[in-house]
N, C-alpha and C. Protein backbone atom coordinates (compact mmCIF):
# COMPACT_ATOMS: atom_id res chain seq x y z
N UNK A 1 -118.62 49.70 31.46
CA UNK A 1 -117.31 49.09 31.44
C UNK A 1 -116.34 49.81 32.38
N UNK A 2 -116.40 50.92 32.68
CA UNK A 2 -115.61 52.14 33.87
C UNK A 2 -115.30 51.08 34.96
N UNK A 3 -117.16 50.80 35.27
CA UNK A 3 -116.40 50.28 36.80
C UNK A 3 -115.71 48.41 37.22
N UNK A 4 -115.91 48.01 35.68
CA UNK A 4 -115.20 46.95 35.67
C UNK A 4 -113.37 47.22 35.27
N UNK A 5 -113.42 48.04 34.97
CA UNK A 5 -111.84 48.97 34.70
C UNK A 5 -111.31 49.01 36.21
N UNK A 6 -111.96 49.96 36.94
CA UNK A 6 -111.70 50.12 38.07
C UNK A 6 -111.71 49.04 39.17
N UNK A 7 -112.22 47.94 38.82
CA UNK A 7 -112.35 47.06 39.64
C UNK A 7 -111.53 45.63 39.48
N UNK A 8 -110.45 45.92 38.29
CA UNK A 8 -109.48 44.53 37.94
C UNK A 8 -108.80 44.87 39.44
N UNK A 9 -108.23 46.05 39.82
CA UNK A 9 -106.87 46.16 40.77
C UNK A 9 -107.16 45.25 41.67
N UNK A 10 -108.38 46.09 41.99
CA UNK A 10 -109.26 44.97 43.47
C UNK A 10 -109.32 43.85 43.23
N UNK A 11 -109.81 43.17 42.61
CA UNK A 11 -110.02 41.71 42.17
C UNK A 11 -108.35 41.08 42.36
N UNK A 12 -107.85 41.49 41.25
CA UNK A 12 -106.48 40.96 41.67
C UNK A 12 -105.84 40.66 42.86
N UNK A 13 -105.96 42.29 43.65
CA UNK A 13 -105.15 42.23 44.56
C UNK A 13 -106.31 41.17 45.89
N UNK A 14 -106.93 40.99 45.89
CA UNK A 14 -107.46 40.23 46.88
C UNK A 14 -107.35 38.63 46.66
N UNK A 15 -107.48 38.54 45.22
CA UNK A 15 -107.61 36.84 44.90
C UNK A 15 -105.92 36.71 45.46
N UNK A 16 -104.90 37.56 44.96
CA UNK A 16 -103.56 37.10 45.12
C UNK A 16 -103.33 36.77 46.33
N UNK A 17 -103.92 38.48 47.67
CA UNK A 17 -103.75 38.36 48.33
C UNK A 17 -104.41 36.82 49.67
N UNK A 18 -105.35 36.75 49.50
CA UNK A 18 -106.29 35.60 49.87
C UNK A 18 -105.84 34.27 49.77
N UNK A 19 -105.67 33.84 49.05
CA UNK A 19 -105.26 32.55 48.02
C UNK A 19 -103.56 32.36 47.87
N UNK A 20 -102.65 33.41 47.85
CA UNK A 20 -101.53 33.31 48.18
C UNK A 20 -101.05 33.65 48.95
N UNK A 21 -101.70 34.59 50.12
CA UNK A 21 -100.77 35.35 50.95
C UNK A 21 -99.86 36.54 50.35
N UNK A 22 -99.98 37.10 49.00
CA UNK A 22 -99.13 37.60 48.43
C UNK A 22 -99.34 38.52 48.17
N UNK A 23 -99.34 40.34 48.66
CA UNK A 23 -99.62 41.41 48.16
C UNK A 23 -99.24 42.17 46.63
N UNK A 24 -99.77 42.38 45.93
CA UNK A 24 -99.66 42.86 44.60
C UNK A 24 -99.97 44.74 44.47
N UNK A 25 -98.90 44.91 43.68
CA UNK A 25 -99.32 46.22 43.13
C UNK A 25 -99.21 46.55 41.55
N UNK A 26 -99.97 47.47 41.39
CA UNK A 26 -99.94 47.98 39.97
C UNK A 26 -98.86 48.07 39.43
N UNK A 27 -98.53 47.91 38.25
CA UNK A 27 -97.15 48.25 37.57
C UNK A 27 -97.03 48.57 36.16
N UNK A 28 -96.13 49.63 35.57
CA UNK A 28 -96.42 49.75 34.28
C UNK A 28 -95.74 48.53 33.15
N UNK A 29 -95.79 47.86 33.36
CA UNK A 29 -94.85 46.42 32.57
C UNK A 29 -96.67 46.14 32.41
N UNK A 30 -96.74 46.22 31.28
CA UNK A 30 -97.70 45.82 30.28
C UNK A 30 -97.57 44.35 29.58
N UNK A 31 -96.39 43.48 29.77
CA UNK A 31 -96.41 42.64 29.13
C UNK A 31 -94.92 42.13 29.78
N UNK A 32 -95.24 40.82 29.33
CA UNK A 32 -94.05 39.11 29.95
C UNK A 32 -92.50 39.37 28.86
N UNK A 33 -91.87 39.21 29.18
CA UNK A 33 -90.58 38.72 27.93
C UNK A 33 -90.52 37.66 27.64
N UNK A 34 -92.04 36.91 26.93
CA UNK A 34 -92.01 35.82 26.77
C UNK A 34 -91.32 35.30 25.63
N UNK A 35 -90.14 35.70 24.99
CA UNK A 35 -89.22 35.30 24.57
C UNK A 35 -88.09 34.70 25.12
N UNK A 36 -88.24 35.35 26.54
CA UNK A 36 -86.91 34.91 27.02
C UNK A 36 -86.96 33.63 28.39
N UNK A 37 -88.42 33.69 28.78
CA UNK A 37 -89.10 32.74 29.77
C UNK A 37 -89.82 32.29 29.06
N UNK A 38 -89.93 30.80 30.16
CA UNK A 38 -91.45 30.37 30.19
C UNK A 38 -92.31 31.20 30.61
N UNK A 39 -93.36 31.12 30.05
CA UNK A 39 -94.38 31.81 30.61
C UNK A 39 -95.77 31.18 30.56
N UNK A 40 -97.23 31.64 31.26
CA UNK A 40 -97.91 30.73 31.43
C UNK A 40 -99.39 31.91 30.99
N UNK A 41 -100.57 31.11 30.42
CA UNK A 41 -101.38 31.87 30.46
C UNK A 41 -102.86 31.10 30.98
N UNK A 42 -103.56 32.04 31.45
CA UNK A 42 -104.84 31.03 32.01
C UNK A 42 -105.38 32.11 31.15
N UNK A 43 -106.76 31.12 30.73
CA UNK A 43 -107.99 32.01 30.01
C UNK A 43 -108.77 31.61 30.11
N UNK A 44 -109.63 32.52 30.32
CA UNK A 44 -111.60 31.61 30.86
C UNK A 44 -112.41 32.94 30.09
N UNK A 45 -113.38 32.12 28.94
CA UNK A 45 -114.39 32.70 28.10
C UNK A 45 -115.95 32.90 28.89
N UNK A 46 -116.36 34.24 28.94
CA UNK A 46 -117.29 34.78 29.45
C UNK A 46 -118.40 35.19 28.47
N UNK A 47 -119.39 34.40 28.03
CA UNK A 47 -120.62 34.46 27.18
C UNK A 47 -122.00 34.85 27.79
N UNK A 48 -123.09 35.68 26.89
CA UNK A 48 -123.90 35.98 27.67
C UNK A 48 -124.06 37.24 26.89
N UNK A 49 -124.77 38.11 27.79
CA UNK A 49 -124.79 39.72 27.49
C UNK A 49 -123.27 39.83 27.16
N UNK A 50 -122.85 39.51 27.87
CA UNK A 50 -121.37 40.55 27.70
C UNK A 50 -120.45 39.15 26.95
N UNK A 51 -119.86 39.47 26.35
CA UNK A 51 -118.68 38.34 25.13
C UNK A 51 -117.56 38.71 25.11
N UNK A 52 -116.97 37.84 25.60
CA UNK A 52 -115.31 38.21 26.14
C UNK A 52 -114.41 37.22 27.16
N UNK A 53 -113.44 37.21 27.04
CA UNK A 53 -112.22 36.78 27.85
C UNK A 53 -111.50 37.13 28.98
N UNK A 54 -111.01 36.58 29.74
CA UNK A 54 -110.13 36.85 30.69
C UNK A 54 -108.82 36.23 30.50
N UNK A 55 -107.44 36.90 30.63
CA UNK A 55 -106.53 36.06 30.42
C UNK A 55 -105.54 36.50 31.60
N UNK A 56 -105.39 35.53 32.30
CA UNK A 56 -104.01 35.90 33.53
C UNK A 56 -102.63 35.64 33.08
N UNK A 57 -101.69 36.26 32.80
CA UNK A 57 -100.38 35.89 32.17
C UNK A 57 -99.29 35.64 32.95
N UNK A 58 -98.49 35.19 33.78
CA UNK A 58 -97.20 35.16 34.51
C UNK A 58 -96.35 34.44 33.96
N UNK A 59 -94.75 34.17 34.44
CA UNK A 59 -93.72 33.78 34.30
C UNK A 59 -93.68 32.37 35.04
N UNK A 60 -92.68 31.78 34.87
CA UNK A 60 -92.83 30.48 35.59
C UNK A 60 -92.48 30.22 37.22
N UNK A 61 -91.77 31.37 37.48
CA UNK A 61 -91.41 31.22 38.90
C UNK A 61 -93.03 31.76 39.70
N UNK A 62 -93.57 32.77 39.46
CA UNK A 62 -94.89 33.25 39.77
C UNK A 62 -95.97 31.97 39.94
N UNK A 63 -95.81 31.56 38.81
CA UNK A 63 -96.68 30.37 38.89
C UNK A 63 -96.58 29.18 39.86
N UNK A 64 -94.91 28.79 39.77
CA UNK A 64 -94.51 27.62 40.43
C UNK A 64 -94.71 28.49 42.00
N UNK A 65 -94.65 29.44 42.09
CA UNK A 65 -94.55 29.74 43.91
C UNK A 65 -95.70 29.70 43.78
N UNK A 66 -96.56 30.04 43.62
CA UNK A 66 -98.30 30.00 43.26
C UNK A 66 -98.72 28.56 43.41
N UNK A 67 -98.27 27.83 43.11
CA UNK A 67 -98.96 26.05 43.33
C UNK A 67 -98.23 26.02 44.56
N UNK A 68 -96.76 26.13 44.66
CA UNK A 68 -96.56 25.57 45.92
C UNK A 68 -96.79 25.98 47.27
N UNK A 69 -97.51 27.44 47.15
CA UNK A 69 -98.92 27.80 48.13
C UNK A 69 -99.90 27.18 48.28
N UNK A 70 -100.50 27.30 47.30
CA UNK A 70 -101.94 26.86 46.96
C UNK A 70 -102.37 25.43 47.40
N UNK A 71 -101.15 24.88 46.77
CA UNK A 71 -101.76 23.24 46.78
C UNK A 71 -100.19 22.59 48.20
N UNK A 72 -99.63 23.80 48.63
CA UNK A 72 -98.98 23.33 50.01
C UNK A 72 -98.05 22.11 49.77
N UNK A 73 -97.37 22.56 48.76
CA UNK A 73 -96.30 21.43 48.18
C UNK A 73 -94.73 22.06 48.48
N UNK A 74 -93.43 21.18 48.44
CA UNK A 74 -92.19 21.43 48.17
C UNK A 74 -92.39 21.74 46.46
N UNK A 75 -91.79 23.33 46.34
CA UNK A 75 -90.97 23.69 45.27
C UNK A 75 -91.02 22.65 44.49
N UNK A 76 -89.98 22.05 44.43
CA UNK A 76 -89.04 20.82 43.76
C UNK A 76 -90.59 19.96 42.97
N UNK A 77 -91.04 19.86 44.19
CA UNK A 77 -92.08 18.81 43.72
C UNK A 77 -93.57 18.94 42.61
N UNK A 78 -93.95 20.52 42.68
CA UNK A 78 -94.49 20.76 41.43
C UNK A 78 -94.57 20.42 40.03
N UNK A 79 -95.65 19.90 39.78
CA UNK A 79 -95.56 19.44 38.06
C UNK A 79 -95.98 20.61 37.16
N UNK A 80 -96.01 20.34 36.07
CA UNK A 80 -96.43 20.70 34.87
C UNK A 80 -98.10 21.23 35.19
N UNK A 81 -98.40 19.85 35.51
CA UNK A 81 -100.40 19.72 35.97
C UNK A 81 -100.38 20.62 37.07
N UNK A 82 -99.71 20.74 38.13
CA UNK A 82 -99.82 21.63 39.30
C UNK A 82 -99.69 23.01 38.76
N UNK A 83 -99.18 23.62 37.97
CA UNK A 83 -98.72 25.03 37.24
C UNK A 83 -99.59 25.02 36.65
N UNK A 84 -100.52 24.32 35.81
CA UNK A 84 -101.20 24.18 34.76
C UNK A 84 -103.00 24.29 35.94
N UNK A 85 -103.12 23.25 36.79
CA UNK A 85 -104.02 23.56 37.79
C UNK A 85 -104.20 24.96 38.40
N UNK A 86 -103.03 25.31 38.66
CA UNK A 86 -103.25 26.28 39.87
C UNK A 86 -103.80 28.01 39.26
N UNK A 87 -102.76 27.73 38.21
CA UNK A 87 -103.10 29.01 37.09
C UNK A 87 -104.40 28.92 36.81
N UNK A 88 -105.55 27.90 36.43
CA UNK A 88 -106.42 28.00 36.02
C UNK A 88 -107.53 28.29 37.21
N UNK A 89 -107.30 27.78 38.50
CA UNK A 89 -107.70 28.33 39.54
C UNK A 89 -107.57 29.80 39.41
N UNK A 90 -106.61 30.21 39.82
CA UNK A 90 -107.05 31.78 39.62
C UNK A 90 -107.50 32.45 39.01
N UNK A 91 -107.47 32.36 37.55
CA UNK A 91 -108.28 32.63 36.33
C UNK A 91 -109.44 32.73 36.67
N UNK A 92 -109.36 31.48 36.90
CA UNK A 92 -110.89 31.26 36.93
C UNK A 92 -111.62 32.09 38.62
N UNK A 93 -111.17 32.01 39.33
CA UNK A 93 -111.14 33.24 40.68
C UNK A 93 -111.44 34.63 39.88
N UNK A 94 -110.73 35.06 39.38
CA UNK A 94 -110.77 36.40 38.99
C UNK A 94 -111.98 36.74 37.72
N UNK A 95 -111.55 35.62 36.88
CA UNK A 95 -113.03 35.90 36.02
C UNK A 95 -114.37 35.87 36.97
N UNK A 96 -114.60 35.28 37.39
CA UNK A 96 -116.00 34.85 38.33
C UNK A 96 -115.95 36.03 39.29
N UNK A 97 -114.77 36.83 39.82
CA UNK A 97 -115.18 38.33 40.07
C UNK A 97 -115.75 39.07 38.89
N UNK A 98 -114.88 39.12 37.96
CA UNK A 98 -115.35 40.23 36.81
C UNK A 98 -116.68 39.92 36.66
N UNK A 99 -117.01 38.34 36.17
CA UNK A 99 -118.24 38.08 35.52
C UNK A 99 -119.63 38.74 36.75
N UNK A 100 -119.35 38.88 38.03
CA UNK A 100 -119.95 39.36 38.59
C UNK A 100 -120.84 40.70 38.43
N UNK A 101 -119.71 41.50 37.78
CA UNK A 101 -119.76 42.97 37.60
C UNK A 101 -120.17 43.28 36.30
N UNK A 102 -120.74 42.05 35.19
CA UNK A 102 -121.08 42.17 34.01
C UNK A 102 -122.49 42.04 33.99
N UNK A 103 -123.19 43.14 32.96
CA UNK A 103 -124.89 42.43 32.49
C UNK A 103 -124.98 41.29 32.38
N UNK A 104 -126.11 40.83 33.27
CA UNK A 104 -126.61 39.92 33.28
C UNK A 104 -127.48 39.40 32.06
N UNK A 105 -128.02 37.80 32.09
CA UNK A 105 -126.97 36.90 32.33
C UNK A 105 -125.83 36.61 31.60
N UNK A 106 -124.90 36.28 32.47
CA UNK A 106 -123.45 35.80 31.90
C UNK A 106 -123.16 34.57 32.41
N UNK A 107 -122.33 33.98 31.18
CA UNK A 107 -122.00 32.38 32.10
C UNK A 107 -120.29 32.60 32.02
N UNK A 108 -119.36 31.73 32.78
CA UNK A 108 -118.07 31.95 32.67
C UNK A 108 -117.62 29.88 32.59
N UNK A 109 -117.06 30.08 31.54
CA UNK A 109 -116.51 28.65 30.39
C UNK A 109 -115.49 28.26 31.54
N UNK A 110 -114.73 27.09 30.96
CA UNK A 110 -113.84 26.41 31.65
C UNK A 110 -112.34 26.95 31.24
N UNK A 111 -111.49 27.11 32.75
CA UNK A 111 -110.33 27.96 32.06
C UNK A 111 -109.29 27.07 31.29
N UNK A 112 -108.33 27.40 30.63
CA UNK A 112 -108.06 26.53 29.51
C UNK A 112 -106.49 27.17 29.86
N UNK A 113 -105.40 26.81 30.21
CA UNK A 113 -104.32 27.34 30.23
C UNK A 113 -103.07 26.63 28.94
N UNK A 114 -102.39 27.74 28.87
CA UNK A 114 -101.42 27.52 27.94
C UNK A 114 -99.81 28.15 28.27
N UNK A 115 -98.98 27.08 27.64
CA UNK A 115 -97.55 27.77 28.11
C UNK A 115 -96.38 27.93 26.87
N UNK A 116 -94.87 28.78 27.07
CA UNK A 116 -94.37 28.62 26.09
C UNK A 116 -93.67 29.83 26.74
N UNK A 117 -92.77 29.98 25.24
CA UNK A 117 -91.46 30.62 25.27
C UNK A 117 -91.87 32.37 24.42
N UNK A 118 -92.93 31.90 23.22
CA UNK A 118 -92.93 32.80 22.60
C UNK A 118 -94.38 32.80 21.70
N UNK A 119 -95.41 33.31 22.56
CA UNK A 119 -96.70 33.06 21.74
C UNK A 119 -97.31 34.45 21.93
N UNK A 120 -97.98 34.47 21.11
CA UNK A 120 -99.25 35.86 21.00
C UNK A 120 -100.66 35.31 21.51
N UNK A 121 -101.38 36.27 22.54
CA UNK A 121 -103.02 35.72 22.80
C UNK A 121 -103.45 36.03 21.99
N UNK A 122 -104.78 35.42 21.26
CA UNK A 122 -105.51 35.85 20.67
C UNK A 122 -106.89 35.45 20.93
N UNK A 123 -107.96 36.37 20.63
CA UNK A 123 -109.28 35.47 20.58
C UNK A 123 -109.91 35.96 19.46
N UNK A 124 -110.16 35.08 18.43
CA UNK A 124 -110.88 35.86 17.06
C UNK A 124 -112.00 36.46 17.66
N UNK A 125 -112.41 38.32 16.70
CA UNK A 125 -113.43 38.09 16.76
C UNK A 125 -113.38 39.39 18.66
N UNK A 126 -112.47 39.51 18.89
CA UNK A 126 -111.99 40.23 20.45
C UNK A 126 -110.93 41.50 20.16
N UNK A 127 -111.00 42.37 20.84
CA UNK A 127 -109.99 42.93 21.43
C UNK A 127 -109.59 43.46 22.88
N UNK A 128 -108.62 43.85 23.07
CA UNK A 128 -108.41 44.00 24.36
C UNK A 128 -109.24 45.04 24.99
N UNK A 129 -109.70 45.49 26.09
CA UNK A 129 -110.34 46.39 26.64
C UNK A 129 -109.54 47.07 27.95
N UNK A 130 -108.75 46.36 28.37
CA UNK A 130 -108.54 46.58 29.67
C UNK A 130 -106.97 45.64 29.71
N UNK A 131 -105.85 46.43 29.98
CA UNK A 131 -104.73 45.67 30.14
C UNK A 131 -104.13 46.23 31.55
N UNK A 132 -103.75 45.13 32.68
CA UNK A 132 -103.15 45.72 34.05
C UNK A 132 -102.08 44.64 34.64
N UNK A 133 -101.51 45.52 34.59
CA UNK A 133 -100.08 44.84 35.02
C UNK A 133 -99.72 44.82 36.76
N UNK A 134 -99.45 43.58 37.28
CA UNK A 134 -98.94 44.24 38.37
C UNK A 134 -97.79 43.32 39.24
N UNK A 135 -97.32 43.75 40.24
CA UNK A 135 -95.57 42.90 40.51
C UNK A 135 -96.16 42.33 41.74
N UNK A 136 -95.89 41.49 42.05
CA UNK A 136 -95.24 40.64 43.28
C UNK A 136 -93.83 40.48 43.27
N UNK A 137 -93.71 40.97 44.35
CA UNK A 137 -91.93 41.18 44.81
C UNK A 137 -91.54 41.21 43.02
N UNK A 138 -90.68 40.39 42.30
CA UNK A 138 -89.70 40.48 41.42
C UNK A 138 -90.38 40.56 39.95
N UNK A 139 -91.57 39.52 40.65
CA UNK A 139 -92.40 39.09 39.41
C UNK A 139 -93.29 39.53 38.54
N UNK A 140 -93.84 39.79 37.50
CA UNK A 140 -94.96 40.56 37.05
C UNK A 140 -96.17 39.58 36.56
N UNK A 141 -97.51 39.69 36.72
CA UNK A 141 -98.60 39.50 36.46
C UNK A 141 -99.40 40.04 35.35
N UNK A 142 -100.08 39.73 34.70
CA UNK A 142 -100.94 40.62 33.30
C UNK A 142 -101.98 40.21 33.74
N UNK A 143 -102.67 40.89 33.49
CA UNK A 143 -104.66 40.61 33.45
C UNK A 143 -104.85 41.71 32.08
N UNK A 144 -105.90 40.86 31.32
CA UNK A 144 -106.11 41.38 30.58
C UNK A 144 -107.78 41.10 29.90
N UNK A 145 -108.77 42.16 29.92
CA UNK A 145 -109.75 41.73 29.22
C UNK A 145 -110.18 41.90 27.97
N UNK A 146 -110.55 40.92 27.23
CA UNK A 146 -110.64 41.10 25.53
C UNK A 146 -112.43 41.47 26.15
N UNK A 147 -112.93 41.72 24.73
CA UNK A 147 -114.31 41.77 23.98
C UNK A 147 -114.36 41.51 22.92
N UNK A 148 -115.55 40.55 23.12
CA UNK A 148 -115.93 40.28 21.75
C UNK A 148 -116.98 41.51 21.02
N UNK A 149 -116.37 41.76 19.78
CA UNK A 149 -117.15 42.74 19.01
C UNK A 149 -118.77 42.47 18.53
């Protein structure tokens, strides 16, 4: 598990960088004020040898600049489905790194995103293993990997 520890930064910072143009760094903000934003979560379930989750967490501006890269849209013009798409794209990007770096075989599920003002992740049955935070310009990012026990 060490060198999948060591290897979220990378993952991150390349899918962001790649896919958004957007350099990322580490940061100690462990977590969203998702009380006070929207906020968005992608999660994609990783079964197999290894049992566990991936969950990407951001805010809504992160996200919305994130589609309107990705999918090369005006701002303004982003939906719900485009925030909801694009998040799960990366998720799903970044799990399919991790799942790489896991005992074999592993399969990686369909990512499933969720949004809101004020929710807790959970996955019965999991806990966290690995929590990394990191900023783009203003914004903050979570990656986080559960295990299943």
């Amino acid at each position: 598990m060490a060198h999948l520890e060591d290897s979220i930064a990378d993952i991150v910072a390349t899918v962001w960088d790649t896919v958004l143009g957007l350099p990322v760094e580490l940061d100690d903000t462990l977590h969203l004020a998702t009380g006070e934003m929207q906020t968005y979560a992608g999660i994609i379930q990783i079964h197999g040898a290894w049992e566990g989750a991936i969950a990407v967490q951001c805010g809504e501006a992160m996200a919305r600049h994130a589609a309107t890269v990705m999918f090369s849209m005006d701002r303004s013009a982003v939906s719900t489905e485009d925030l909801h798409d694009c998040l799960g794209e990366l998720t799903n990007m970044i799990g399919g790194n991790l799942k790489a770096l896991l005992p074999e075989p592993c399969t990686l599920g369909l990512p499933v995103v969720v949004e809101g003002h004020d929710y807790r992740l959970r996955l019965p049955g999991a806990a966290p293993v690995r929590r990394s935070a990191f900023r783009a310009g203003e914004e903050i990012i979570v990656v986080t990997v559960l295990e299943r026990s």
